[in-house]
C-alpha atoms as a PDB file:
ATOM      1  CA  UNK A   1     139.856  57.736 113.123  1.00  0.00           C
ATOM      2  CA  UNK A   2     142.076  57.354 109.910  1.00  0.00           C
ATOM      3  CA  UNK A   3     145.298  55.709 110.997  1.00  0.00           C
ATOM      4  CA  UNK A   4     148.685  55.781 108.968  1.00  0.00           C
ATOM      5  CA  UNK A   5     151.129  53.688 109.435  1.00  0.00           C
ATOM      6  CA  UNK A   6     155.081  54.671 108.682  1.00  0.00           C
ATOM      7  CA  UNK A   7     157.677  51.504 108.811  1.00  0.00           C
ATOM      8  CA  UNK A   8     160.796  53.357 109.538  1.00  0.00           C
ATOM      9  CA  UNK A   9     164.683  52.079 109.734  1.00  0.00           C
ATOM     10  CA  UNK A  10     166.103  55.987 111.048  1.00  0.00           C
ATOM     11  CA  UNK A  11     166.956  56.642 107.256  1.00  0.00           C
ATOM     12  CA  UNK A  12     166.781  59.791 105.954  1.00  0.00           C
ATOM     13  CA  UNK A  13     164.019  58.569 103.405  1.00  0.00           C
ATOM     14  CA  UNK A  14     162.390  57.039 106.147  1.00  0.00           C
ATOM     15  CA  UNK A  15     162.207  60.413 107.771  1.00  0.00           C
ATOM     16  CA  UNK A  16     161.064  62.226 105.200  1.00  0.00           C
ATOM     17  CA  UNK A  17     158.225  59.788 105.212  1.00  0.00           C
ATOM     18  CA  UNK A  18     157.350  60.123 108.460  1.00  0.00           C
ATOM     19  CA  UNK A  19     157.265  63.962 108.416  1.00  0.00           C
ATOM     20  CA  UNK A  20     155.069  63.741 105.123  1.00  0.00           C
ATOM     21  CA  UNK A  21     152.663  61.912 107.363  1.00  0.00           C
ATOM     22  CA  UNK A  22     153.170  64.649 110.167  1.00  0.00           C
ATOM     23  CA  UNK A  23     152.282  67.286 107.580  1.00  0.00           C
ATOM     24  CA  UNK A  24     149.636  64.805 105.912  1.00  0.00           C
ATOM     25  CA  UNK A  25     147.795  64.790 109.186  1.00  0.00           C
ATOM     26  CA  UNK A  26     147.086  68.468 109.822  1.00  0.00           C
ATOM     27  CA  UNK A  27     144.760  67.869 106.701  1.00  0.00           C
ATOM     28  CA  UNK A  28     142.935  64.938 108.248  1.00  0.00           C
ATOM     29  CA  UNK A  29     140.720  65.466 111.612  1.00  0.00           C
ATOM     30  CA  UNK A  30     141.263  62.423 114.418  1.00  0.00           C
ATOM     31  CA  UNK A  31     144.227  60.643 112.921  1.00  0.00           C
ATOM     32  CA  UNK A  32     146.907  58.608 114.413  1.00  0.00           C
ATOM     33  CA  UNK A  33     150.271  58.138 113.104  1.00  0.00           C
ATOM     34  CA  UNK A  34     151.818  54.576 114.020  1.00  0.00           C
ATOM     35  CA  UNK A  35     155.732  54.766 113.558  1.00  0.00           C
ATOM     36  CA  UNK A  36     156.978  51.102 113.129  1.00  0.00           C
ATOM     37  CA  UNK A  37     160.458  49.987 113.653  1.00  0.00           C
ATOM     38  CA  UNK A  38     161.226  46.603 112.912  1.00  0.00           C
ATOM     39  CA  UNK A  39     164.557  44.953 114.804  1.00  0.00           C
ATOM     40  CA  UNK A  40     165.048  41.268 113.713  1.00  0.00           C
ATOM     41  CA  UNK A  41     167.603  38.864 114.935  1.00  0.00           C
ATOM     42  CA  UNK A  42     167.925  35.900 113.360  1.00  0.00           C
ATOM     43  CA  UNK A  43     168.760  32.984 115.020  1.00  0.00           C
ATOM     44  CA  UNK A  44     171.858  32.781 113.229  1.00  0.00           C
ATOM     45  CA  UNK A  45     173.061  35.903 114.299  1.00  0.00           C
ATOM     46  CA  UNK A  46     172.449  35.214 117.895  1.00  0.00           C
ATOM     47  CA  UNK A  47     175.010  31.465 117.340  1.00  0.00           C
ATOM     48  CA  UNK A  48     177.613  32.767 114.471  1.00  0.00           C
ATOM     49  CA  UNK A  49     179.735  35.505 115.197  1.00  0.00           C
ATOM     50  CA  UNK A  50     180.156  38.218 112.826  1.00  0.00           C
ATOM     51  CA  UNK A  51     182.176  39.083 110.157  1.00  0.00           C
ATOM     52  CA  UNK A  52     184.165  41.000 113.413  1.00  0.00           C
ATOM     53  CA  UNK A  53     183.582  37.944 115.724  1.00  0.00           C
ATOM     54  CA  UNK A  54     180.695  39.542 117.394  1.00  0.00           C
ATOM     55  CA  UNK A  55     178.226  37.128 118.561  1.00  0.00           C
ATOM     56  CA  UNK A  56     174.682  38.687 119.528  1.00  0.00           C
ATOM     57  CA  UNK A  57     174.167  38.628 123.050  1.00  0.00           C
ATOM     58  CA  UNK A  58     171.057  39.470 125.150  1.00  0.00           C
ATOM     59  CA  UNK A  59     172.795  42.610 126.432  1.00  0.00           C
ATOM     60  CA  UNK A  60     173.507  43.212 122.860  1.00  0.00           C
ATOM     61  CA  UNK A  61     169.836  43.142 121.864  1.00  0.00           C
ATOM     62  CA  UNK A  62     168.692  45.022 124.926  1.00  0.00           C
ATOM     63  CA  UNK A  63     170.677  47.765 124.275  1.00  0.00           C
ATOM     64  CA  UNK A  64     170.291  47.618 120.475  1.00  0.00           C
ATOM     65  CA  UNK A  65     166.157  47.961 121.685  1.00  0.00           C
ATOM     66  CA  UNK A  66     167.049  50.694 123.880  1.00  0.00           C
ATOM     67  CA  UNK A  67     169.058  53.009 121.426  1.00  0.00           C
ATOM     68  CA  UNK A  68     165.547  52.102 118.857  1.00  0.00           C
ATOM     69  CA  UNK A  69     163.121  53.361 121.288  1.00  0.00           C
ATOM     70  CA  UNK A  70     165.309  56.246 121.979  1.00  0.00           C
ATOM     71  CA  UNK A  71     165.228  57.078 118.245  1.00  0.00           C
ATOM     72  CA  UNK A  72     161.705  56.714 117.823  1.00  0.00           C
ATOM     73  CA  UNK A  73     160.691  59.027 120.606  1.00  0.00           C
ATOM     74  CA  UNK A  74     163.407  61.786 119.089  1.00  0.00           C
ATOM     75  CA  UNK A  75     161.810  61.053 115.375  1.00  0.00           C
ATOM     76  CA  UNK A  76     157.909  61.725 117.183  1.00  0.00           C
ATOM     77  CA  UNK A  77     159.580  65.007 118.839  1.00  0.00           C
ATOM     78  CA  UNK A  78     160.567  65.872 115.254  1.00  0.00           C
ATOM     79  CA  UNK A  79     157.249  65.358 113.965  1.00  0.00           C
ATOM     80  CA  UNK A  80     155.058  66.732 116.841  1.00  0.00           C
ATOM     81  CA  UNK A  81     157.364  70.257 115.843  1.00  0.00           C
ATOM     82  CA  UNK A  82     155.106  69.965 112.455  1.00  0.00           C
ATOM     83  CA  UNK A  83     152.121  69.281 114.209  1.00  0.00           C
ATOM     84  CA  UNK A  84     151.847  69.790 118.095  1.00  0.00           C
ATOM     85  CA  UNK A  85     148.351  68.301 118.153  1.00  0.00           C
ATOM     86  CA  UNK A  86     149.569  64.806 116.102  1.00  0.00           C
ATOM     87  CA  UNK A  87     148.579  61.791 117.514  1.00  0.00           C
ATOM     88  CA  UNK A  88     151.892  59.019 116.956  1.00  0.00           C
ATOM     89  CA  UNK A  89     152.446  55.940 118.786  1.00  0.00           C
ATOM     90  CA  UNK A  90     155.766  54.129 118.569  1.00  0.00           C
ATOM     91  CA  UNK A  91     155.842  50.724 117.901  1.00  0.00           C
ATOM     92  CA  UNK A  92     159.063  48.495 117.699  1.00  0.00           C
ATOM     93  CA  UNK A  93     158.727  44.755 116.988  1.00  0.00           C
ATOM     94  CA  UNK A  94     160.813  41.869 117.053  1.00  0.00           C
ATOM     95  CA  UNK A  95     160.274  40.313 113.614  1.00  0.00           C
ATOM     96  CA  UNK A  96     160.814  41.104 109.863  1.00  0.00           C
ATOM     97  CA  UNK A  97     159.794  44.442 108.303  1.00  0.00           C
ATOM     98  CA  UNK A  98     157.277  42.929 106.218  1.00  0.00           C
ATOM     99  CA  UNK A  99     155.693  40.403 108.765  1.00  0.00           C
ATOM    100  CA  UNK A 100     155.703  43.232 110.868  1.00  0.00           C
ATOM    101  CA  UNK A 101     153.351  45.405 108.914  1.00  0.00           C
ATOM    102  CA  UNK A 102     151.680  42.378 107.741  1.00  0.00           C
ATOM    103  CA  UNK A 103     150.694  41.722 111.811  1.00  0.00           C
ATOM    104  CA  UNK A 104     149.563  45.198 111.896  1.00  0.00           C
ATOM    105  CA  UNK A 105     147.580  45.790 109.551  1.00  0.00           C
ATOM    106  CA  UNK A 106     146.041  42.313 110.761  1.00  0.00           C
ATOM    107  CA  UNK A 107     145.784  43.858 114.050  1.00  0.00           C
ATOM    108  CA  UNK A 108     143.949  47.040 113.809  1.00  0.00           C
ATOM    109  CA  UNK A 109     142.058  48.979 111.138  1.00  0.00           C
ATOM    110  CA  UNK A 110     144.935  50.704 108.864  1.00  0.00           C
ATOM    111  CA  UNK A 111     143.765  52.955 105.977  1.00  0.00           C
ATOM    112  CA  UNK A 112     147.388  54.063 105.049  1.00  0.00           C
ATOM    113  CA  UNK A 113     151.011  52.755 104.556  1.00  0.00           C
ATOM    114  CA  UNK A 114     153.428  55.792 104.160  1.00  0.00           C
ATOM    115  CA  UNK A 115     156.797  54.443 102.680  1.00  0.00           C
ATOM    116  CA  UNK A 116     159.357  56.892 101.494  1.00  0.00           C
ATOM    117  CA  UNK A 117     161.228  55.712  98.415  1.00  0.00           C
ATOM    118  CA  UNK A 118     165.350  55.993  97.901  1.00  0.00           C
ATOM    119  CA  UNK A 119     166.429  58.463  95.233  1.00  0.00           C
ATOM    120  CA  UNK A 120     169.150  57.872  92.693  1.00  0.00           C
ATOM    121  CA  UNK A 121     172.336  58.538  94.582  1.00  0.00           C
ATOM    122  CA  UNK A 122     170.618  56.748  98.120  1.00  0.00           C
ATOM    123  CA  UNK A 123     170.134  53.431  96.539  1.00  0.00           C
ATOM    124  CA  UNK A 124     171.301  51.565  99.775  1.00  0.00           C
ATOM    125  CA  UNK A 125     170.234  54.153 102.214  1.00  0.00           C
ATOM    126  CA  UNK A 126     167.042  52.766 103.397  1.00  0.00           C
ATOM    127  CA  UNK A 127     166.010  48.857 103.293  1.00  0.00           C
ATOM    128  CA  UNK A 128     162.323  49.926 103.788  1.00  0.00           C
ATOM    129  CA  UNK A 129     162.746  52.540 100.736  1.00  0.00           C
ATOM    130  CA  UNK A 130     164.260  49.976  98.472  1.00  0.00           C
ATOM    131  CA  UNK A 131     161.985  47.025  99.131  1.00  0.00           C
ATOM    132  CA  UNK A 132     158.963  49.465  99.199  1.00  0.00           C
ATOM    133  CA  UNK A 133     157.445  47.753  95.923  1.00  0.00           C
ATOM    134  CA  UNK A 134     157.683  44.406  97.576  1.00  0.00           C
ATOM    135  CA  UNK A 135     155.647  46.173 100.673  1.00  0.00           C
ATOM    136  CA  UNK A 136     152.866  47.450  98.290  1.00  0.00           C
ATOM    137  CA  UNK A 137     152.511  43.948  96.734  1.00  0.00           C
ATOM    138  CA  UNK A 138     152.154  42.675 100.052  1.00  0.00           C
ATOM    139  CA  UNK A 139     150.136  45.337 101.422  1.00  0.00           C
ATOM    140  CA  UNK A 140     146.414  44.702 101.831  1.00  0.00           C
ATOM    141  CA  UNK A 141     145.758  48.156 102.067  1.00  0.00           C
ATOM    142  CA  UNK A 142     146.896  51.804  99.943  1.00  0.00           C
ATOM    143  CA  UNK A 143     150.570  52.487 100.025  1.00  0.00           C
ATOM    144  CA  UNK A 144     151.888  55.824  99.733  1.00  0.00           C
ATOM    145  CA  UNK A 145     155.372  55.939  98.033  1.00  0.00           C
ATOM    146  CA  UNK A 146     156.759  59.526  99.129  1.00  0.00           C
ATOM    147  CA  UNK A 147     159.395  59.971  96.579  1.00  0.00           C
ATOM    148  CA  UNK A 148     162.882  62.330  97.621  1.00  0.00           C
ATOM    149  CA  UNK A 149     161.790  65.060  95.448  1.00  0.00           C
ATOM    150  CA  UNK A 150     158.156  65.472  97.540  1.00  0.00           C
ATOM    151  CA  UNK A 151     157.143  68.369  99.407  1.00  0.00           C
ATOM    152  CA  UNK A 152     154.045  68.031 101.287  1.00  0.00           C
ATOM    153  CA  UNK A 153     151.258  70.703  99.394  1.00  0.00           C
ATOM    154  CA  UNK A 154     147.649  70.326 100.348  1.00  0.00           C
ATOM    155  CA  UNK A 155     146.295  67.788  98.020  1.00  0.00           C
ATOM    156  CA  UNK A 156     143.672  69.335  95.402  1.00  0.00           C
ATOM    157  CA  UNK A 157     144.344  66.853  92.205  1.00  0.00           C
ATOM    158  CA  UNK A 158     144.649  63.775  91.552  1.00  0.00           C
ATOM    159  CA  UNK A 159     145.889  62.144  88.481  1.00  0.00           C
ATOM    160  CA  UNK A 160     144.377  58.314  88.237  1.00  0.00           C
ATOM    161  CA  UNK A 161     146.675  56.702  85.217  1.00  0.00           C
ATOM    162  CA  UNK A 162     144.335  53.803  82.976  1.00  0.00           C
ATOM    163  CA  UNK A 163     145.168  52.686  79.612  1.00  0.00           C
ATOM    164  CA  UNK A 164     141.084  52.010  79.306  1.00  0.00           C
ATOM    165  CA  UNK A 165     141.916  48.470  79.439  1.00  0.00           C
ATOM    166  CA  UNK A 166     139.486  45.797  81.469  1.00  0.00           C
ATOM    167  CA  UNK A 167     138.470  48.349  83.263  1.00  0.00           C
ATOM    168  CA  UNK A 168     136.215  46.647  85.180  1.00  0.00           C
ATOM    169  CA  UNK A 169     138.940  43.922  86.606  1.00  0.00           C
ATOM    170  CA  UNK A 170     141.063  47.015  87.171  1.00  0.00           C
ATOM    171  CA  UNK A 171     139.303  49.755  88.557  1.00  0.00           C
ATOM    172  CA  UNK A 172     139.318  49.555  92.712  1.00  0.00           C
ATOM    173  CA  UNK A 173     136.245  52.418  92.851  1.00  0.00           C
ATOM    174  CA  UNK A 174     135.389  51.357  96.425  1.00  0.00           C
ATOM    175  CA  UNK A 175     139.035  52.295  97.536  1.00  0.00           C
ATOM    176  CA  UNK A 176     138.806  55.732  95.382  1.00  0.00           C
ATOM    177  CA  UNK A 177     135.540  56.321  97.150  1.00  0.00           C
ATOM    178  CA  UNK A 178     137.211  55.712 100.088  1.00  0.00           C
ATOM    179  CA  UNK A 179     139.877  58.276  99.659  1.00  0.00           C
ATOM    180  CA  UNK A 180     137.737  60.843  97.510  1.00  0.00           C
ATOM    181  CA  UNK A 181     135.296  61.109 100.632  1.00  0.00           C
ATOM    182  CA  UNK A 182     137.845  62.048 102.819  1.00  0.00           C
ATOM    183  CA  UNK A 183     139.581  64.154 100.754  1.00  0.00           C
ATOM    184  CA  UNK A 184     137.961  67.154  98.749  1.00  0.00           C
ATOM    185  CA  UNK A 185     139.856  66.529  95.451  1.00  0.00           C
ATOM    186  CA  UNK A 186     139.515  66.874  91.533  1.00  0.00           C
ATOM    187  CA  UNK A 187     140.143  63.549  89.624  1.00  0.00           C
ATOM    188  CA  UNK A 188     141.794  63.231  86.532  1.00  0.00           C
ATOM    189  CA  UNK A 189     141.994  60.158  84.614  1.00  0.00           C
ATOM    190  CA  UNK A 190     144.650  60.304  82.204  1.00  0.00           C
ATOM    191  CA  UNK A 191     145.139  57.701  79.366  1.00  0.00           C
ATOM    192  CA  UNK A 192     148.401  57.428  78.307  1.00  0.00           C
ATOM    193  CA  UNK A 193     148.071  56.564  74.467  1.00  0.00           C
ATOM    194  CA  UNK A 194     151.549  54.582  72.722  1.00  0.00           C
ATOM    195  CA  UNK A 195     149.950  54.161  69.340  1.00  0.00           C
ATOM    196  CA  UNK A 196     146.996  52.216  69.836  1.00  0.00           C
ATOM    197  CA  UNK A 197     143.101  52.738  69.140  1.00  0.00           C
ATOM    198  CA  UNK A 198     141.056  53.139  72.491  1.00  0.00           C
ATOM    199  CA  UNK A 199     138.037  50.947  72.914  1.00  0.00           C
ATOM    200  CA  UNK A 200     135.287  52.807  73.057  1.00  0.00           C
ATOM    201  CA  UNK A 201     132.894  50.688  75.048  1.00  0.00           C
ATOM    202  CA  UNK A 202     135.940  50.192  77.704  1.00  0.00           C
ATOM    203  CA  UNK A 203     136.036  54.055  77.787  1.00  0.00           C
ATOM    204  CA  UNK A 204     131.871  53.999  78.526  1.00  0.00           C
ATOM    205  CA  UNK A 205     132.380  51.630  80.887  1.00  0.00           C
ATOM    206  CA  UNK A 206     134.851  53.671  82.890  1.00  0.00           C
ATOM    207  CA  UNK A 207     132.933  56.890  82.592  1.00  0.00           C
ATOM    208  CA  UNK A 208     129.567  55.269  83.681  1.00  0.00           C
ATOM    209  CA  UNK A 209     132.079  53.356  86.860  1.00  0.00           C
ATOM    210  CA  UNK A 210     133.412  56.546  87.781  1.00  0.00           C
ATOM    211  CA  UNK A 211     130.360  59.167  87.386  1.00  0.00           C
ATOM    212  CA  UNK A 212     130.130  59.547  90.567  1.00  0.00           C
ATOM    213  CA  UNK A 213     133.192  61.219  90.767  1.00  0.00           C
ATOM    214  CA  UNK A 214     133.216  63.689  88.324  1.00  0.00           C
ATOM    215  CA  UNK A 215     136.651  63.574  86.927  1.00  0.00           C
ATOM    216  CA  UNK A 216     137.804  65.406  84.043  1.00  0.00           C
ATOM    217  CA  UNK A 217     139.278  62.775  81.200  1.00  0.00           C
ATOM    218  CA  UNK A 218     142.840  63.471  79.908  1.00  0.00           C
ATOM    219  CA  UNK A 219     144.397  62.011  76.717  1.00  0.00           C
ATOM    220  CA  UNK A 220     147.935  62.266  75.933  1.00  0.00           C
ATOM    221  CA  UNK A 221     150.637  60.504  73.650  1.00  0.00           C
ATOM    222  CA  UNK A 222     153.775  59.220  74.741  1.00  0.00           C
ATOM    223  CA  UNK A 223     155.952  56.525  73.912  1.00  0.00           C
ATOM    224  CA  UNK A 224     157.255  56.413  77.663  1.00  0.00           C
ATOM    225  CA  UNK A 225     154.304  55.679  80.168  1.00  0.00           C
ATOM    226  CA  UNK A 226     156.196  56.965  83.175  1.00  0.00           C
ATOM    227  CA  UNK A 227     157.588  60.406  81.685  1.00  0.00           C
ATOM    228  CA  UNK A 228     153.821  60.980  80.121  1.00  0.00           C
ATOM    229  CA  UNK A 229     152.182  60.491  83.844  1.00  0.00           C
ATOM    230  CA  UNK A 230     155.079  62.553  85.567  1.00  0.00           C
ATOM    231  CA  UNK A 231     154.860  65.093  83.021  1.00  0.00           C
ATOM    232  CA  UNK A 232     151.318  65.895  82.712  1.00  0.00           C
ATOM    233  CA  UNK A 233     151.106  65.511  86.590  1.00  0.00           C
ATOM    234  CA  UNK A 234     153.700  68.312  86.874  1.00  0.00           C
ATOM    235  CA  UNK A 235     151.738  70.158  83.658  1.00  0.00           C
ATOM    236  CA  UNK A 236     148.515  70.147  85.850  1.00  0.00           C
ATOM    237  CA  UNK A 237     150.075  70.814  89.383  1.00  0.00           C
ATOM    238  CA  UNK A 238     148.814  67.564  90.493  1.00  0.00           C
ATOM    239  CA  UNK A 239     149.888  66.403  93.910  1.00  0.00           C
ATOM    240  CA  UNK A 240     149.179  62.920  93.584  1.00  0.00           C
ATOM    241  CA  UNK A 241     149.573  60.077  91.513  1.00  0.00           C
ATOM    242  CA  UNK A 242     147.573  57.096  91.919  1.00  0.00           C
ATOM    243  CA  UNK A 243     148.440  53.647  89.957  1.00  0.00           C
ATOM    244  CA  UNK A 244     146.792  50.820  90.140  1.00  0.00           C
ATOM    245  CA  UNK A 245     149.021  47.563  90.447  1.00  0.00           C
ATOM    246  CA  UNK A 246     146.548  45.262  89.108  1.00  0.00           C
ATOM    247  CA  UNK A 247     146.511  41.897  86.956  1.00  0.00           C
ATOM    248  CA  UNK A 248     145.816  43.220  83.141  1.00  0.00           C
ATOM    249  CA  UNK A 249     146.534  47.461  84.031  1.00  0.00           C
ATOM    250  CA  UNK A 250     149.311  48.676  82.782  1.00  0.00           C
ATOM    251  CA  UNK A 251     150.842  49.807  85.389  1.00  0.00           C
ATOM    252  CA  UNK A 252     151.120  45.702  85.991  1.00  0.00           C
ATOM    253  CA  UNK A 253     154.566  46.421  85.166  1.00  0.00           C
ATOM    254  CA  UNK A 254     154.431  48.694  88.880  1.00  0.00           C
ATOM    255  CA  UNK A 255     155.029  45.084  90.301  1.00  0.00           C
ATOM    256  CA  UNK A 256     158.463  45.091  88.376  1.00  0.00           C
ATOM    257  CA  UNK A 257     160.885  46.927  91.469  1.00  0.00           C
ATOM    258  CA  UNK A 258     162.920  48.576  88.276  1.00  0.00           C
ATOM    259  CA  UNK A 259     159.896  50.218  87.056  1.00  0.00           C
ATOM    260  CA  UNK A 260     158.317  51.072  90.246  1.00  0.00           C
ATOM    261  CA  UNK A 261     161.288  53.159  91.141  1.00  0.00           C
ATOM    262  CA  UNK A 262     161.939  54.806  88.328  1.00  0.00           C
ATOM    263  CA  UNK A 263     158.261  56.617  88.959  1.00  0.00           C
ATOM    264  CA  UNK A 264     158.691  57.471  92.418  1.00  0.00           C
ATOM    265  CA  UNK A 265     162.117  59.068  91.704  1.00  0.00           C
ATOM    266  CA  UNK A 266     160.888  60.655  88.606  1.00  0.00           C
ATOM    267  CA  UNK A 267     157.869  61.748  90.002  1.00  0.00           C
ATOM    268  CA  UNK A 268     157.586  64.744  92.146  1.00  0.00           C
ATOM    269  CA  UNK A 269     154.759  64.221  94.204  1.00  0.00           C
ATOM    270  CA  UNK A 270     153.585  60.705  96.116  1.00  0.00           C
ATOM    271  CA  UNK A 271     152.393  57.641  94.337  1.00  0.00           C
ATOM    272  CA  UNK A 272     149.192  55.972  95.517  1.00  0.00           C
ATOM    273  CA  UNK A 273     148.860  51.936  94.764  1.00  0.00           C
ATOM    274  CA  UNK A 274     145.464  51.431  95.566  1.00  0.00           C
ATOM    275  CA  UNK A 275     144.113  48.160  95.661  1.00  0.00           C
ATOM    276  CA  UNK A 276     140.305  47.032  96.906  1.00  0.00           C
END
């Protein structure tokens, strides 16, 4: 059984997440969808009144936990109207967002974080959406950053982004095994080039590491990394992007929140940070 799971705060972008996943798993046979919501009091909140001298009570929290379940079951409603034979289980925990996935993921085999990512005019529409690049870096496992602009297609390429660079340090080829064997896709490895030579006997190194998957090899020159991957994705109706947010890749930078956004709003299809 693949299982995804979908942190969601009842955001739009967090809904659009979640019905990505709904869509995502008509594609995949025996999957589960776990829909997270996270509802943490602090234990300042429940002794210092608020800003309108409301203290958090018990009753408070009760019904606060009430109205959250409530949501959750309409949000699986939603998504079983994509797909009636979806398996989702709702989940609503007491703690932080990110301990909260982290305790998860602990917990039970996930293969999949679906996050949806906050577009230019929703900047403060969805705390899960705008610390989604803090998520990945504390992920152990894939995320999927479902940008505003993503429709769900079936997905048939691939576009793996590597400057040719340490390749071996870089490269997570169990993880692309992982998702190539459970998903009948073309790979293409693009190489971004900003001026400089490529090392041949990185490039070897990378062909010989990724054989195995037969992907076609892409060259193209830009002086902006993250129009050249967007662009050539959209050029080769690509519906994925996977970066790899890895000490000495280039998309390093991925770790940077300003930079990390600015490709899953500019892109329109999902990013993939895959890690080993």
């Amino acid at each position: 059984m693949s299982n995804y799971l979908v942190p969601v705060d009842f955001s739009k972008t967090a809904d659009h997440a979640a019905k990505y996943a709904a869509r995502l798993s008509f594609a995949m046979a025996n999957a589960k969808i776990i829909l997270l919501n996270a509802y943490y009091v602090s234990t300042y909140e429940s002794i210092l009144p608020t800003p309108d001298l409301i203290v958090t009570t018990d009753e408070n929290i009760a019904d606060e936990t009430t109205r959250r379940l409530e949501a959750l079951e309409k949000l699986k409603l939603e998504m079983l109207e994509i797909n009636p034979d979806a398996e989702i289980e709702v989940s609503l925990t007491r703690e932080t967002i990110l301990r909260s996935i982290i305790n998860r993921v602990n917990k039970e085999e996930i293969d999949l974080i679906i996050i949806g990512s906050n577009g230019k005019k929703a900047k403060d529409e969805s705390d899960i959406g705008s610390n989604a690049i803090k998520i990945s870096k504390s992920s152990p496992v894939p995320v999927l950053v479902v940008p505003p602009k993503a429709d769900y297609h079936s997905i048939r390429k691939a576009v793996l982004a590597c400057d040719f660079k340490k390749v071996k340090e870089v490269m997570p080829v169990q993880s692309l095994k992982n998702i190539l064997s459970k998903h009948a896709l073309k790979l293409l490895v693009l190489n971004i080039n900003s001026g400089q030579a490529i090392d041949l006997q990185e490039e070897h190194i990378l062909h010989e590491m990724l054989k195995d998957f037969s992907p076609d090899y892409h060259y193209a020159d830009h002086q902006d990394t993250i129009k050249g991957i967007v662009k050539f994705a959209k050029s080769e109706e690509a519906q994925l992007i996977i970066a790899l947010p890895k000490k000495y890749s280039f998309f390093e930078s991925l770790l940077h929140e300003s930079v990390s956004q600015k490709l899953t709003i500019k892109s329109h299809v999902p990013v993939l940070l895959l890690k080993d």
